[in-house]
PDB file of N, CA and C in Angstrom:
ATOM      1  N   UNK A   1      10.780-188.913  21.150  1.00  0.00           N
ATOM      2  CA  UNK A   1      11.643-188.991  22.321  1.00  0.00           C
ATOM      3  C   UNK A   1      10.910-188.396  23.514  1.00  0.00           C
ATOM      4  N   UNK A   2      10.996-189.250  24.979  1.00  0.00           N
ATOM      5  CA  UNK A   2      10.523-188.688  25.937  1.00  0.00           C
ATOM      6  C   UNK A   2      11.117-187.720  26.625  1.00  0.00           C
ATOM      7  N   UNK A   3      10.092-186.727  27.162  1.00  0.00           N
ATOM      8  CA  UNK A   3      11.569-185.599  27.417  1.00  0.00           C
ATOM      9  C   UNK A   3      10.778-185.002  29.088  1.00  0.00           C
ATOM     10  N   UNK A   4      11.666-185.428  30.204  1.00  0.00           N
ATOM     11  CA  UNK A   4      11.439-185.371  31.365  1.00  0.00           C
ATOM     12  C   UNK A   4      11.352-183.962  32.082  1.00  0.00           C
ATOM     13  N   UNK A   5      10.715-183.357  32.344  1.00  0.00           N
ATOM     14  CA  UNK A   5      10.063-181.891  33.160  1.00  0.00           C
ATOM     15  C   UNK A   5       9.680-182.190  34.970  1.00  0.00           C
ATOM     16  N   UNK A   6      10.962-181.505  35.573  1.00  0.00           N
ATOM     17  CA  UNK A   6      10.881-181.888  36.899  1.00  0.00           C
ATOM     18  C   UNK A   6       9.592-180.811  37.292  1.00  0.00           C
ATOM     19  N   UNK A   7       9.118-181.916  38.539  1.00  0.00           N
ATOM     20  CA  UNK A   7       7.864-181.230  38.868  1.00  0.00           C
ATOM     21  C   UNK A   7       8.427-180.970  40.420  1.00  0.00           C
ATOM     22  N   UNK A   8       8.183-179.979  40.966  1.00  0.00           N
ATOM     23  CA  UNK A   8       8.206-179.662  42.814  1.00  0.00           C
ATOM     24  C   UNK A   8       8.068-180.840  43.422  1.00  0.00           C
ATOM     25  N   UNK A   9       7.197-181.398  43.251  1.00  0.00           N
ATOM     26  CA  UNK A   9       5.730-181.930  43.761  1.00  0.00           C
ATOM     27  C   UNK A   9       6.543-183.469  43.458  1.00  0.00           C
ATOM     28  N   UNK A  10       7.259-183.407  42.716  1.00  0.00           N
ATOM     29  CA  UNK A  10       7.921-184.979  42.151  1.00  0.00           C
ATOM     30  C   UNK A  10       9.596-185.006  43.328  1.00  0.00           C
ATOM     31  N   UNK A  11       9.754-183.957  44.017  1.00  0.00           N
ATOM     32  CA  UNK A  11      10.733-184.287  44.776  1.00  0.00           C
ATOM     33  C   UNK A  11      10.562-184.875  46.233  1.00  0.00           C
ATOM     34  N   UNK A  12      11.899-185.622  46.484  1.00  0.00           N
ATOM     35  CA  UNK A  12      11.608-186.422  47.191  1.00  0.00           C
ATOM     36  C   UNK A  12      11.645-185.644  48.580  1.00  0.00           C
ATOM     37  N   UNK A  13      12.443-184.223  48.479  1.00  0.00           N
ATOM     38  CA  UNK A  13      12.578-183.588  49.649  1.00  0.00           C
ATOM     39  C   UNK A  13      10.918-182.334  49.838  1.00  0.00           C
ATOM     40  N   UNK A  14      10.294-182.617  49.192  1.00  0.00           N
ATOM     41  CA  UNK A  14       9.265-181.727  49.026  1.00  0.00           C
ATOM     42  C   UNK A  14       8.373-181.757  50.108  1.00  0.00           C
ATOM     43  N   UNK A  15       8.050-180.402  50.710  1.00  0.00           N
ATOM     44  CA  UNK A  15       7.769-180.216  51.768  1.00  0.00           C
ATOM     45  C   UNK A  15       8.351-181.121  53.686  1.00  0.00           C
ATOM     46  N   UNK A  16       9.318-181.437  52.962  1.00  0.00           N
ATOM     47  CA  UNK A  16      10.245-181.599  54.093  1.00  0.00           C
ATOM     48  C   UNK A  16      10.900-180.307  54.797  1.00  0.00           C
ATOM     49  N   UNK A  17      10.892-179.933  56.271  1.00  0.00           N
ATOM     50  CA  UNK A  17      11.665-179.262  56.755  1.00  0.00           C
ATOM     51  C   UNK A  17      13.124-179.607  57.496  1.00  0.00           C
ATOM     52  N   UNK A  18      13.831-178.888  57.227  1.00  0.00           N
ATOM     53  CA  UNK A  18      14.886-178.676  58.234  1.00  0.00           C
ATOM     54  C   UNK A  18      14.667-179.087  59.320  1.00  0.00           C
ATOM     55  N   UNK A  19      13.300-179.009  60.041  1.00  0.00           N
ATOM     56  CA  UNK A  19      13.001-179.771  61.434  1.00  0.00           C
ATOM     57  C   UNK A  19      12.933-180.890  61.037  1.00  0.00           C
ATOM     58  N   UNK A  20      12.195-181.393  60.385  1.00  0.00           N
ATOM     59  CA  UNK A  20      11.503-182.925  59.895  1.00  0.00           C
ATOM     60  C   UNK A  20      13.226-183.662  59.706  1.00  0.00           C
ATOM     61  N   UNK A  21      14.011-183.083  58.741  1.00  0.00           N
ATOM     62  CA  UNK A  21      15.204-183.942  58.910  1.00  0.00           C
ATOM     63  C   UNK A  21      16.066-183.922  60.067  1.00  0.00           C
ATOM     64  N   UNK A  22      16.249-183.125  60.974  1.00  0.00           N
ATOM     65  CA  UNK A  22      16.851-182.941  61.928  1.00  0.00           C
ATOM     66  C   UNK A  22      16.076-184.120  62.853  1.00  0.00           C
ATOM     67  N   UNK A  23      14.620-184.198  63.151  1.00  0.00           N
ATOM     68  CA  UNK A  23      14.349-185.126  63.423  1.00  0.00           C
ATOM     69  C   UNK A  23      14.531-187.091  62.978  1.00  0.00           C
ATOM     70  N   UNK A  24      14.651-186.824  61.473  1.00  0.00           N
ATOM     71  CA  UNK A  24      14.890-187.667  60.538  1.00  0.00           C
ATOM     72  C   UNK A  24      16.362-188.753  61.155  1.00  0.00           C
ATOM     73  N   UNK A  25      17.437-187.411  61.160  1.00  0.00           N
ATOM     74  CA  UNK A  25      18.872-187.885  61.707  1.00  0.00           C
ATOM     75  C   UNK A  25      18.574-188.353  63.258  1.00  0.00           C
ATOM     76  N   UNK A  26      17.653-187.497  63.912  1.00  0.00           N
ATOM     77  CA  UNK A  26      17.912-188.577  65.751  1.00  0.00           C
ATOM     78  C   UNK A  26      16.838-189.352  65.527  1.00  0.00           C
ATOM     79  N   UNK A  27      16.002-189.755  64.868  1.00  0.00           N
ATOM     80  CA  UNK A  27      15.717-191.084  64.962  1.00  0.00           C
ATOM     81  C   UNK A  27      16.688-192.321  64.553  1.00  0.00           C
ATOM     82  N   UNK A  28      17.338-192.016  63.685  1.00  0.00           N
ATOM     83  CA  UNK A  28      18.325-192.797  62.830  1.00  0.00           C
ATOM     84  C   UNK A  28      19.121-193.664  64.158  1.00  0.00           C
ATOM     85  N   UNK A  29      19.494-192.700  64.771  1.00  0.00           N
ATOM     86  CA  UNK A  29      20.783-192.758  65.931  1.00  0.00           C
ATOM     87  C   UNK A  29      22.068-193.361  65.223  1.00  0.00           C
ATOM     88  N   UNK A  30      22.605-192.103  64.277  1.00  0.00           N
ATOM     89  CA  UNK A  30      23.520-193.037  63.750  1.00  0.00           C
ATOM     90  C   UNK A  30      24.884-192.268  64.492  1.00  0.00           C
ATOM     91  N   UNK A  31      25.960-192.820  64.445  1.00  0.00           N
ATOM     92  CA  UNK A  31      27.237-192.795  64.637  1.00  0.00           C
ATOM     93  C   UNK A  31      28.445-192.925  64.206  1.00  0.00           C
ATOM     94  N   UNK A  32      29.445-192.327  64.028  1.00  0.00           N
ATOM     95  CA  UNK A  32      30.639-193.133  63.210  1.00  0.00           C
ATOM     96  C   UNK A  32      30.658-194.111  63.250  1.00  0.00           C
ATOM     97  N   UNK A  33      30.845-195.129  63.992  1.00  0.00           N
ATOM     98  CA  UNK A  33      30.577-196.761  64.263  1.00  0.00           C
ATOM     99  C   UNK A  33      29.527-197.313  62.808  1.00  0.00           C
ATOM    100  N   UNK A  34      28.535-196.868  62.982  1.00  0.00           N
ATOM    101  CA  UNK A  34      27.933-197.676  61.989  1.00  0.00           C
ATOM    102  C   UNK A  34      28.620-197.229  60.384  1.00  0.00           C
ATOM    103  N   UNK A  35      28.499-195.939  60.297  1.00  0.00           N
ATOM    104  CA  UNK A  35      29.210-195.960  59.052  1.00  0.00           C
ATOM    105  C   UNK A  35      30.433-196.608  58.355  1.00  0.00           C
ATOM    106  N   UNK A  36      31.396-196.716  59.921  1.00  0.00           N
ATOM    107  CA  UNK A  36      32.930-197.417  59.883  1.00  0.00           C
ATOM    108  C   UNK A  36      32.274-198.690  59.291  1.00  0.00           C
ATOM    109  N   UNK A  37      31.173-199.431  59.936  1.00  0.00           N
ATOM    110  CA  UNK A  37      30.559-201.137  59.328  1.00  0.00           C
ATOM    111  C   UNK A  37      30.430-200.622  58.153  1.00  0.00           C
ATOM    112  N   UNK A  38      29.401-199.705  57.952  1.00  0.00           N
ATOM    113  CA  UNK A  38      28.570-199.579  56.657  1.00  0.00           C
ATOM    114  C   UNK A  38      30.148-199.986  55.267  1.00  0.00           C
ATOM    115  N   UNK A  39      30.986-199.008  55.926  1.00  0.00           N
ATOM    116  CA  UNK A  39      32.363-198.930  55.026  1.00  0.00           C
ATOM    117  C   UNK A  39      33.113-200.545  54.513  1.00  0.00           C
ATOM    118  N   UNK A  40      33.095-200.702  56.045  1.00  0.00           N
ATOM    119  CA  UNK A  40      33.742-202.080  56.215  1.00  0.00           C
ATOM    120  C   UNK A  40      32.853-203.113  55.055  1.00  0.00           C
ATOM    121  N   UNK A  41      32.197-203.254  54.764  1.00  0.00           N
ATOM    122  CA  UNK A  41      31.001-204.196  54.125  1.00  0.00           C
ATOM    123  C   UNK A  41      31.904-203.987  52.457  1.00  0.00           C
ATOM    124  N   UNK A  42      31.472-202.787  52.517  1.00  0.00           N
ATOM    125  CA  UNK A  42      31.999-202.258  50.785  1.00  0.00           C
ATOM    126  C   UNK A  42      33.796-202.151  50.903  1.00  0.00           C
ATOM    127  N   UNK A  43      34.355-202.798  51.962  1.00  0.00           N
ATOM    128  CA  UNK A  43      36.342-203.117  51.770  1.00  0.00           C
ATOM    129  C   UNK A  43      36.628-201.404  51.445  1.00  0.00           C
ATOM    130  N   UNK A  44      35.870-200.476  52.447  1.00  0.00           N
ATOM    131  CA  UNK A  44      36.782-198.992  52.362  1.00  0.00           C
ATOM    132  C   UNK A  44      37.167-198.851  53.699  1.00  0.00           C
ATOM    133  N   UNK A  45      38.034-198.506  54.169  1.00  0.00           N
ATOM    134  CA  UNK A  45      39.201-197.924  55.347  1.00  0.00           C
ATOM    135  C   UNK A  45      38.409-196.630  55.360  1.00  0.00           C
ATOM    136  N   UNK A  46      38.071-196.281  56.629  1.00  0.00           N
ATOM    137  CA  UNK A  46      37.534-194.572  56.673  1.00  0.00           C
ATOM    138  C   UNK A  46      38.388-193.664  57.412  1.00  0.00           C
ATOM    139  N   UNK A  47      39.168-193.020  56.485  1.00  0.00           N
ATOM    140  CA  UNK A  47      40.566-192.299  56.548  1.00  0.00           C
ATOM    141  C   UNK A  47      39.588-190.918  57.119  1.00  0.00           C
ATOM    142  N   UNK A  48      40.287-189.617  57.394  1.00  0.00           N
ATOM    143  CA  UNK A  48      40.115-188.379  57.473  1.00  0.00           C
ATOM    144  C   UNK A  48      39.364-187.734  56.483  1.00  0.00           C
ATOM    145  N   UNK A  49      39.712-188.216  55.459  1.00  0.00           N
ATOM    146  CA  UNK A  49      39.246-187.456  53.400  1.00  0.00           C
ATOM    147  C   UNK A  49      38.162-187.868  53.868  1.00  0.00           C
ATOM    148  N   UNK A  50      38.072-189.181  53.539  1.00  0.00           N
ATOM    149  CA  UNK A  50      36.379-190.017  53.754  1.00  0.00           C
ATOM    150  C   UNK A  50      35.406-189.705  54.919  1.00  0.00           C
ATOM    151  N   UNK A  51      35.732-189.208  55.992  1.00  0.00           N
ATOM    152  CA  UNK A  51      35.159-188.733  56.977  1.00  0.00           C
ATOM    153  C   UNK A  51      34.505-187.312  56.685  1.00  0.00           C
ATOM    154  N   UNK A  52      35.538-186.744  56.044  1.00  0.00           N
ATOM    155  CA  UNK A  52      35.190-185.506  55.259  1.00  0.00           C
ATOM    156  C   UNK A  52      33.943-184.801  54.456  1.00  0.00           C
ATOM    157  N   UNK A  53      34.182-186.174  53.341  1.00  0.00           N
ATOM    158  CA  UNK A  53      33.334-186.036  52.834  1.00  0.00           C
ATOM    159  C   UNK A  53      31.811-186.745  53.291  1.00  0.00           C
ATOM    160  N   UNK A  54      32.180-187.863  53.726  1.00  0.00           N
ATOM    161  CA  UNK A  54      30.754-188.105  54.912  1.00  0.00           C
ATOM    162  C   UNK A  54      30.225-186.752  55.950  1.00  0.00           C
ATOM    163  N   UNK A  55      30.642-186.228  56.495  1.00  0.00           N
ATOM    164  CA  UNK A  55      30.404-185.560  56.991  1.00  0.00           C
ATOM    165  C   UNK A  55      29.757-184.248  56.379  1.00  0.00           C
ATOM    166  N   UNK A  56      30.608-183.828  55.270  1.00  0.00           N
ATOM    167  CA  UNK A  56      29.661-182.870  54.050  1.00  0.00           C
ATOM    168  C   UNK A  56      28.363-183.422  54.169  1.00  0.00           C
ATOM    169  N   UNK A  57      28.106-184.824  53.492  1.00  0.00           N
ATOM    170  CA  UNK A  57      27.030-185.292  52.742  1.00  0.00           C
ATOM    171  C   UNK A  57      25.802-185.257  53.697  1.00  0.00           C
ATOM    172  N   UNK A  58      26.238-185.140  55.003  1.00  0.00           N
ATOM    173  CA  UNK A  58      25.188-185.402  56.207  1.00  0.00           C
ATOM    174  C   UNK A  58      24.761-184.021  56.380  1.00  0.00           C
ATOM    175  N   UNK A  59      25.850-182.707  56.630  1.00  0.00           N
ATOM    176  CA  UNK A  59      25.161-181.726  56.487  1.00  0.00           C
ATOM    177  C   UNK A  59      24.251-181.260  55.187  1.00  0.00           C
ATOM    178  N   UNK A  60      25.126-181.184  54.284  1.00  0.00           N
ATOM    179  CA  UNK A  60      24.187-180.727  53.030  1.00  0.00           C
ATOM    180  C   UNK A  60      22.628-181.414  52.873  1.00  0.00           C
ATOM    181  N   UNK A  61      22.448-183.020  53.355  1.00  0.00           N
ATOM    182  CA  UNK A  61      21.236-183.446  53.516  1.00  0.00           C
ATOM    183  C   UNK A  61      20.267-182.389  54.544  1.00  0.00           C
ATOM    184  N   UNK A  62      20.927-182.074  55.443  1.00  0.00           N
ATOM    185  CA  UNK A  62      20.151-181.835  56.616  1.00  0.00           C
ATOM    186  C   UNK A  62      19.341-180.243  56.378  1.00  0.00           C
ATOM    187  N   UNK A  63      20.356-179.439  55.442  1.00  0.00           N
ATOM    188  CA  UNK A  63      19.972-178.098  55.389  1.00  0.00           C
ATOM    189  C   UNK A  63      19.395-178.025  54.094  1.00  0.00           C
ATOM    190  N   UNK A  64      19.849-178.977  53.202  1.00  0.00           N
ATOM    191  CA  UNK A  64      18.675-178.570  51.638  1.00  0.00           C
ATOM    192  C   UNK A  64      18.185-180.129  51.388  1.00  0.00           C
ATOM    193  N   UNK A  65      17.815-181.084  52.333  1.00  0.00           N
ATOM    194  CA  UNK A  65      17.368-181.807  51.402  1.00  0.00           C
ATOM    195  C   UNK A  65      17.692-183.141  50.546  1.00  0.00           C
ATOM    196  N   UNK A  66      16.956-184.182  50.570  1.00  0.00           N
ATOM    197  CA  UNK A  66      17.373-184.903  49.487  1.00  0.00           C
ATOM    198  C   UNK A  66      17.020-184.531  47.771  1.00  0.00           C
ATOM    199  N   UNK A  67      17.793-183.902  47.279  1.00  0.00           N
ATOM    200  CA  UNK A  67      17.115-183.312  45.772  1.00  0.00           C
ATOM    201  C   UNK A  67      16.420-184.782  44.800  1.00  0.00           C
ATOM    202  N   UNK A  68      16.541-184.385  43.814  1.00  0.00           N
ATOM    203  CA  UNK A  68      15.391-185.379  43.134  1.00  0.00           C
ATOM    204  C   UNK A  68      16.978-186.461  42.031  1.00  0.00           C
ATOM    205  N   UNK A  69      17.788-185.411  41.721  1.00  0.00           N
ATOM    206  CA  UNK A  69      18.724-185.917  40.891  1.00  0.00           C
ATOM    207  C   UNK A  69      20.083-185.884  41.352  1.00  0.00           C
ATOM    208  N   UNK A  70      20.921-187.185  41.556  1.00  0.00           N
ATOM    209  CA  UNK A  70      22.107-187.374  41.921  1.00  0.00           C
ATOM    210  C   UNK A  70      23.681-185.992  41.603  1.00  0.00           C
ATOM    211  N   UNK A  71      22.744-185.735  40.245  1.00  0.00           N
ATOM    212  CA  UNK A  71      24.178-184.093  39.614  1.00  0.00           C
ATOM    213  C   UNK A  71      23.974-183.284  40.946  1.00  0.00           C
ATOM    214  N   UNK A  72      23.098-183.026  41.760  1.00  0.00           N
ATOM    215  CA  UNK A  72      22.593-182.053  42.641  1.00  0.00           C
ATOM    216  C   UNK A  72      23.536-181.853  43.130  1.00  0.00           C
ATOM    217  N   UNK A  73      23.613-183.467  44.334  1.00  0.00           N
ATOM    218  CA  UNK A  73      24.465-183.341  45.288  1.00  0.00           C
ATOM    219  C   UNK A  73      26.025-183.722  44.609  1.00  0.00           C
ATOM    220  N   UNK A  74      26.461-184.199  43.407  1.00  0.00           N
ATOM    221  CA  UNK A  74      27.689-184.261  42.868  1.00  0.00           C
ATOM    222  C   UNK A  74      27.945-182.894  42.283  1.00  0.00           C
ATOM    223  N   UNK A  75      27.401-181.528  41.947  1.00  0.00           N
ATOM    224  CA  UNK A  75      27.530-180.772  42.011  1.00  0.00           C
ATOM    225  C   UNK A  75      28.306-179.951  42.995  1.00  0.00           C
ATOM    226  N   UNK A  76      27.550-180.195  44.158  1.00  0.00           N
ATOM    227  CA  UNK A  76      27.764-180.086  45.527  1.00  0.00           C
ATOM    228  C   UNK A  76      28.986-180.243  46.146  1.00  0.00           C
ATOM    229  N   UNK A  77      29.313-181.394  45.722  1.00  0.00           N
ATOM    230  CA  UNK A  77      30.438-181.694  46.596  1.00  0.00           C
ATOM    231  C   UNK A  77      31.690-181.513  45.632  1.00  0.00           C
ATOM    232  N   UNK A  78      31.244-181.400  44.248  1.00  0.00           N
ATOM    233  CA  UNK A  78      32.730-181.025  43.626  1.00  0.00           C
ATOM    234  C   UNK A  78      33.248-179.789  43.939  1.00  0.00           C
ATOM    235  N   UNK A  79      32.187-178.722  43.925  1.00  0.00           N
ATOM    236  CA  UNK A  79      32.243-177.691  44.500  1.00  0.00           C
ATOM    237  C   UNK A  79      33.181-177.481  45.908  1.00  0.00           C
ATOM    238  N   UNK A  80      32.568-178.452  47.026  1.00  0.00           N
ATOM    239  CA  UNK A  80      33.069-178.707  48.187  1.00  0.00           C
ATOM    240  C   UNK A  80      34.716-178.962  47.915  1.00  0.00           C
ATOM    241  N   UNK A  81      35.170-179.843  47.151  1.00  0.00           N
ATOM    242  CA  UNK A  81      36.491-180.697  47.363  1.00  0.00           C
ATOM    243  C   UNK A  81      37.152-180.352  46.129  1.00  0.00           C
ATOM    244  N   UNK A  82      36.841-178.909  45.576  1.00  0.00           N
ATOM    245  CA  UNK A  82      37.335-178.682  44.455  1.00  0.00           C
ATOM    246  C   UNK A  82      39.209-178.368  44.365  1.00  0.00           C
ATOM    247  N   UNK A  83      39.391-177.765  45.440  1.00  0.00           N
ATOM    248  CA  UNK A  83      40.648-177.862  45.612  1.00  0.00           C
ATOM    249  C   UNK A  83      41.560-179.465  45.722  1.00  0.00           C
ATOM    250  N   UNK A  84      41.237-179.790  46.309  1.00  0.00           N
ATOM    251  CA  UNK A  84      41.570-181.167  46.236  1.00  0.00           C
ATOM    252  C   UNK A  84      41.658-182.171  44.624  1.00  0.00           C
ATOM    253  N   UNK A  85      40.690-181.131  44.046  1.00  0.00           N
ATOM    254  CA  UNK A  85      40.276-182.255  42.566  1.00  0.00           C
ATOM    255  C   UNK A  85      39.024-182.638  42.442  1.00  0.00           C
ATOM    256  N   UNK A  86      38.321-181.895  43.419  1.00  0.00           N
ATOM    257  CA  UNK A  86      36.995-182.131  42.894  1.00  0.00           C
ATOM    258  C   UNK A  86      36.538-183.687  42.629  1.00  0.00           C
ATOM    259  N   UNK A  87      35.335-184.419  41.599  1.00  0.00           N
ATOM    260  CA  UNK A  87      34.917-185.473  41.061  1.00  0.00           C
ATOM    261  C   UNK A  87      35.888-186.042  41.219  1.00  0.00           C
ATOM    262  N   UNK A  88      36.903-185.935  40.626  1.00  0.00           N
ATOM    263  CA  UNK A  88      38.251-186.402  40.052  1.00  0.00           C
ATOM    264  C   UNK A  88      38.755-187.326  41.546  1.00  0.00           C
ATOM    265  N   UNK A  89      38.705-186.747  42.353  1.00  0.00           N
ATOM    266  CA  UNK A  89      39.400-187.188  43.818  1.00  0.00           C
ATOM    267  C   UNK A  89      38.257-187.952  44.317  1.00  0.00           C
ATOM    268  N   UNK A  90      37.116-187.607  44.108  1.00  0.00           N
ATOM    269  CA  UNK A  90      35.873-187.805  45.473  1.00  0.00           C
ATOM    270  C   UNK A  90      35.527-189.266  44.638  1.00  0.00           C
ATOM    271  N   UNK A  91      36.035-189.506  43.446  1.00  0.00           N
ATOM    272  CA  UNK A  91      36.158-191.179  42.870  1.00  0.00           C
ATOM    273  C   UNK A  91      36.792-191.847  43.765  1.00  0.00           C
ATOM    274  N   UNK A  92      38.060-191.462  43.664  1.00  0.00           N
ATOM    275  CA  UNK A  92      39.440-192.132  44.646  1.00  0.00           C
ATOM    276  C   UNK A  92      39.146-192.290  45.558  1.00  0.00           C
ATOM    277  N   UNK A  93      37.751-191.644  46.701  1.00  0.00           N
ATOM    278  CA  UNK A  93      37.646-191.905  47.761  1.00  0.00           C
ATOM    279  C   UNK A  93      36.750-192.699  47.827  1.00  0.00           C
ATOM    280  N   UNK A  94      35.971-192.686  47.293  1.00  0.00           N
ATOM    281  CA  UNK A  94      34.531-193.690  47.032  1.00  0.00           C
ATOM    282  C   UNK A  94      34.540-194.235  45.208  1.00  0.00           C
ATOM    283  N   UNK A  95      35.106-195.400  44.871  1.00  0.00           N
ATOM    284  CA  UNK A  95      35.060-196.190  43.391  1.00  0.00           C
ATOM    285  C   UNK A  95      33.339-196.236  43.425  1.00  0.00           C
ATOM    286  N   UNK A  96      33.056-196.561  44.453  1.00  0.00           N
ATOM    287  CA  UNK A  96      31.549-197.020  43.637  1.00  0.00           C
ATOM    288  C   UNK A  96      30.696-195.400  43.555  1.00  0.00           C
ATOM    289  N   UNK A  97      31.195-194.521  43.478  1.00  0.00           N
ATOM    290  CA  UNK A  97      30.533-192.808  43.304  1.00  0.00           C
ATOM    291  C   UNK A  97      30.320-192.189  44.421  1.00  0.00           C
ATOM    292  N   UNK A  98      31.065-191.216  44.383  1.00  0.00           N
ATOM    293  CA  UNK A  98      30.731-190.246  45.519  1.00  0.00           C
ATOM    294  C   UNK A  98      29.325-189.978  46.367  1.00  0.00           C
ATOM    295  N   UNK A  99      28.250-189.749  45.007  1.00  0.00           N
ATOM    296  CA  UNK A  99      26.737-189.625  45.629  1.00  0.00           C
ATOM    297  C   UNK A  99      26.173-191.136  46.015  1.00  0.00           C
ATOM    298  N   UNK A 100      26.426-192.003  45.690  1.00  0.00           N
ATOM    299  CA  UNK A 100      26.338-193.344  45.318  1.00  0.00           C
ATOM    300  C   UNK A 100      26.253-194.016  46.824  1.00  0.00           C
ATOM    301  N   UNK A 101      27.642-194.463  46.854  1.00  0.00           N
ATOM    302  CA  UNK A 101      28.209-194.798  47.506  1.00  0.00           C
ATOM    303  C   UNK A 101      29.053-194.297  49.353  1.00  0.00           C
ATOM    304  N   UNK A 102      29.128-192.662  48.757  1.00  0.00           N
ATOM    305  CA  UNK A 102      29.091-191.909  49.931  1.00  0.00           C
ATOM    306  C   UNK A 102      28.019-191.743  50.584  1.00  0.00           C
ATOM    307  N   UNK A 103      26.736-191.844  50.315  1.00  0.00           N
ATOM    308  CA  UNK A 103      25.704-191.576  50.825  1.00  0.00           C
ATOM    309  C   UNK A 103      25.544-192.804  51.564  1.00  0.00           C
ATOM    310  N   UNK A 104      25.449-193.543  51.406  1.00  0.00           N
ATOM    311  CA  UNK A 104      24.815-194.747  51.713  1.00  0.00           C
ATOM    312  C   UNK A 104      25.872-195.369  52.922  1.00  0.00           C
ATOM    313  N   UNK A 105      27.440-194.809  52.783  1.00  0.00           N
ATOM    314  CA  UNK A 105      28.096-194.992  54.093  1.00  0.00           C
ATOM    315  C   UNK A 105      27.696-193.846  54.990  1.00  0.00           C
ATOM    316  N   UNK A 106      27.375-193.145  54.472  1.00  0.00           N
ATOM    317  CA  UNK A 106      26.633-191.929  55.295  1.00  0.00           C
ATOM    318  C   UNK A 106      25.594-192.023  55.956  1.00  0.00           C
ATOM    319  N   UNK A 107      24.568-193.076  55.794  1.00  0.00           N
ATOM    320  CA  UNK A 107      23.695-193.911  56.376  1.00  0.00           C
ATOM    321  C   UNK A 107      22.555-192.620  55.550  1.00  0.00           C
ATOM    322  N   UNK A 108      22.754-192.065  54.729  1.00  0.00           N
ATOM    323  CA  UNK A 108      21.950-191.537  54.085  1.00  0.00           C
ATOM    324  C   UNK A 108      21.099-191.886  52.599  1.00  0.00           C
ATOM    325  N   UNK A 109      19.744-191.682  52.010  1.00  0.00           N
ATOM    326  CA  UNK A 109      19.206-192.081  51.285  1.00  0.00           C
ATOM    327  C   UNK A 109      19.661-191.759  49.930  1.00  0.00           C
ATOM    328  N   UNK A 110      19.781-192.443  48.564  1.00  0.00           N
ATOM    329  CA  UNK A 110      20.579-191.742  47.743  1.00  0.00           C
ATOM    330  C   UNK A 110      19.479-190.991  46.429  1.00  0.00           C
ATOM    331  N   UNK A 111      20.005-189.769  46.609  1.00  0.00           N
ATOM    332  CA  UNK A 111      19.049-189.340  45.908  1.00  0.00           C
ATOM    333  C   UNK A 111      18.228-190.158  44.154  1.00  0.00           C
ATOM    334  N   UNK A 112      16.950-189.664  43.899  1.00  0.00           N
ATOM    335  CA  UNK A 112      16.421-190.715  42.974  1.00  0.00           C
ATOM    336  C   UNK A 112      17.145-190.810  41.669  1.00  0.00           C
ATOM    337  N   UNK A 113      17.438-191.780  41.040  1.00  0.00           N
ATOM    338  CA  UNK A 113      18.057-191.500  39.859  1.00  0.00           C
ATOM    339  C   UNK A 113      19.590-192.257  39.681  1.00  0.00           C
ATOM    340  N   UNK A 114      20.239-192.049  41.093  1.00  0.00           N
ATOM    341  CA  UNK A 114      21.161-192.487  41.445  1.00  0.00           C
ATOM    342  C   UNK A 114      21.709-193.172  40.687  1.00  0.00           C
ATOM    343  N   UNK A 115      21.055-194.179  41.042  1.00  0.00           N
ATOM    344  CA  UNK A 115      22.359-195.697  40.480  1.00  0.00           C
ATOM    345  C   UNK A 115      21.407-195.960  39.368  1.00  0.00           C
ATOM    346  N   UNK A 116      20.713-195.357  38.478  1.00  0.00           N
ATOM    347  CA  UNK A 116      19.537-195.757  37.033  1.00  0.00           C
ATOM    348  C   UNK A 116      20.236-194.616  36.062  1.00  0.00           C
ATOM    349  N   UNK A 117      21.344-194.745  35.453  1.00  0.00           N
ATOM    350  CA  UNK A 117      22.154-194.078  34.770  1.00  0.00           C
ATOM    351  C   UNK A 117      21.538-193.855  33.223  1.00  0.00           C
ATOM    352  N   UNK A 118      20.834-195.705  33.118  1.00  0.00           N
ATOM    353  CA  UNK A 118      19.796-194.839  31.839  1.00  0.00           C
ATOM    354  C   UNK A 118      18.388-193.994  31.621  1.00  0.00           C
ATOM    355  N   UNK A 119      17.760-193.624  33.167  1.00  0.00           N
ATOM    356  CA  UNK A 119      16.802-192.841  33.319  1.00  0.00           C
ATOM    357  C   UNK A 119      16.701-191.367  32.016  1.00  0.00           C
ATOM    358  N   UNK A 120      15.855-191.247  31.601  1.00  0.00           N
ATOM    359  CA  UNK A 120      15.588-190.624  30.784  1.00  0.00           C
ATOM    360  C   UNK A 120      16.198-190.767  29.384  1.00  0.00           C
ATOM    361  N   UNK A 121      16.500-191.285  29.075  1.00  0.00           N
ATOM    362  CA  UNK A 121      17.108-191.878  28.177  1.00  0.00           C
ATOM    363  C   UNK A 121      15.624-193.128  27.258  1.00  0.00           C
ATOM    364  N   UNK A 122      15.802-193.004  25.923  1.00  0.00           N
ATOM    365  CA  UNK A 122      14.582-193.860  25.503  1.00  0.00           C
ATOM    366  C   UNK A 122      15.253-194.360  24.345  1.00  0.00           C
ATOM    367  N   UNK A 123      15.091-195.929  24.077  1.00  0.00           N
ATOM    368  CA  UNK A 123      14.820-196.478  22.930  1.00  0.00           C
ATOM    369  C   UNK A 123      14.427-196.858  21.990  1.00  0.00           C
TER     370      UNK A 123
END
């Protein structure tokens, strides 16, 4: 069995700064507007909750990073919306996955691993 050992050096946020993404976001020039499309595309309404949690996902990028594995930032945000229900809720707001799918209306990159559910995994 193959058995996966994260390396520094293998992340995608590695040696990225806090400046570098701050720069990262005003090149982007993004806006609610585009995300409202981005939403619109995937048939989601961007209520207050959903703004919410978009708005998490943009800071937490900006101050640590895109990590290497999707649990990172779903960690993250259950943490964030735990009162609410945590995972449990942040489904209801995004079906296609919170890190998934929130990110990507977030106009943000989704961390590696993401949507490859059988990564590390061997036959």
């Amino acid at each position: 069995m193959e058995q996966y050992t994260s390396d520094p050096q293998d992340s995608e946020s590695f040696g990225h700064t806090s400046n570098e993404r701050f720069t990262e976001f005003v090149d982007q020039c993004w806006n609610r507007r585009k995300s409202a499309q981005l939403a619109e595309y995937e048939d989601l309404e961007l209520n207050d909750e959903r703004w919410d949690v978009i708005v998490f996902l943009r800071k937490n990028y900006l101050v640590n990073g895109l990590p290497r594995h999707a649990r990172i930032t779903a960690r993250a945000l259950d943490k964030e919306f735990r009162k609410q229900g945590g995972t449990k809720y942040l489904y209801t707001l995004f079906p296609g996955g919170p890190v998934t799918q929130g990110s990507r209306i977030a106009n943000l990159r989704t961390p590696a691993y993401a949507a490859d559910p059988s990564f590390g995994t061997s036959y």
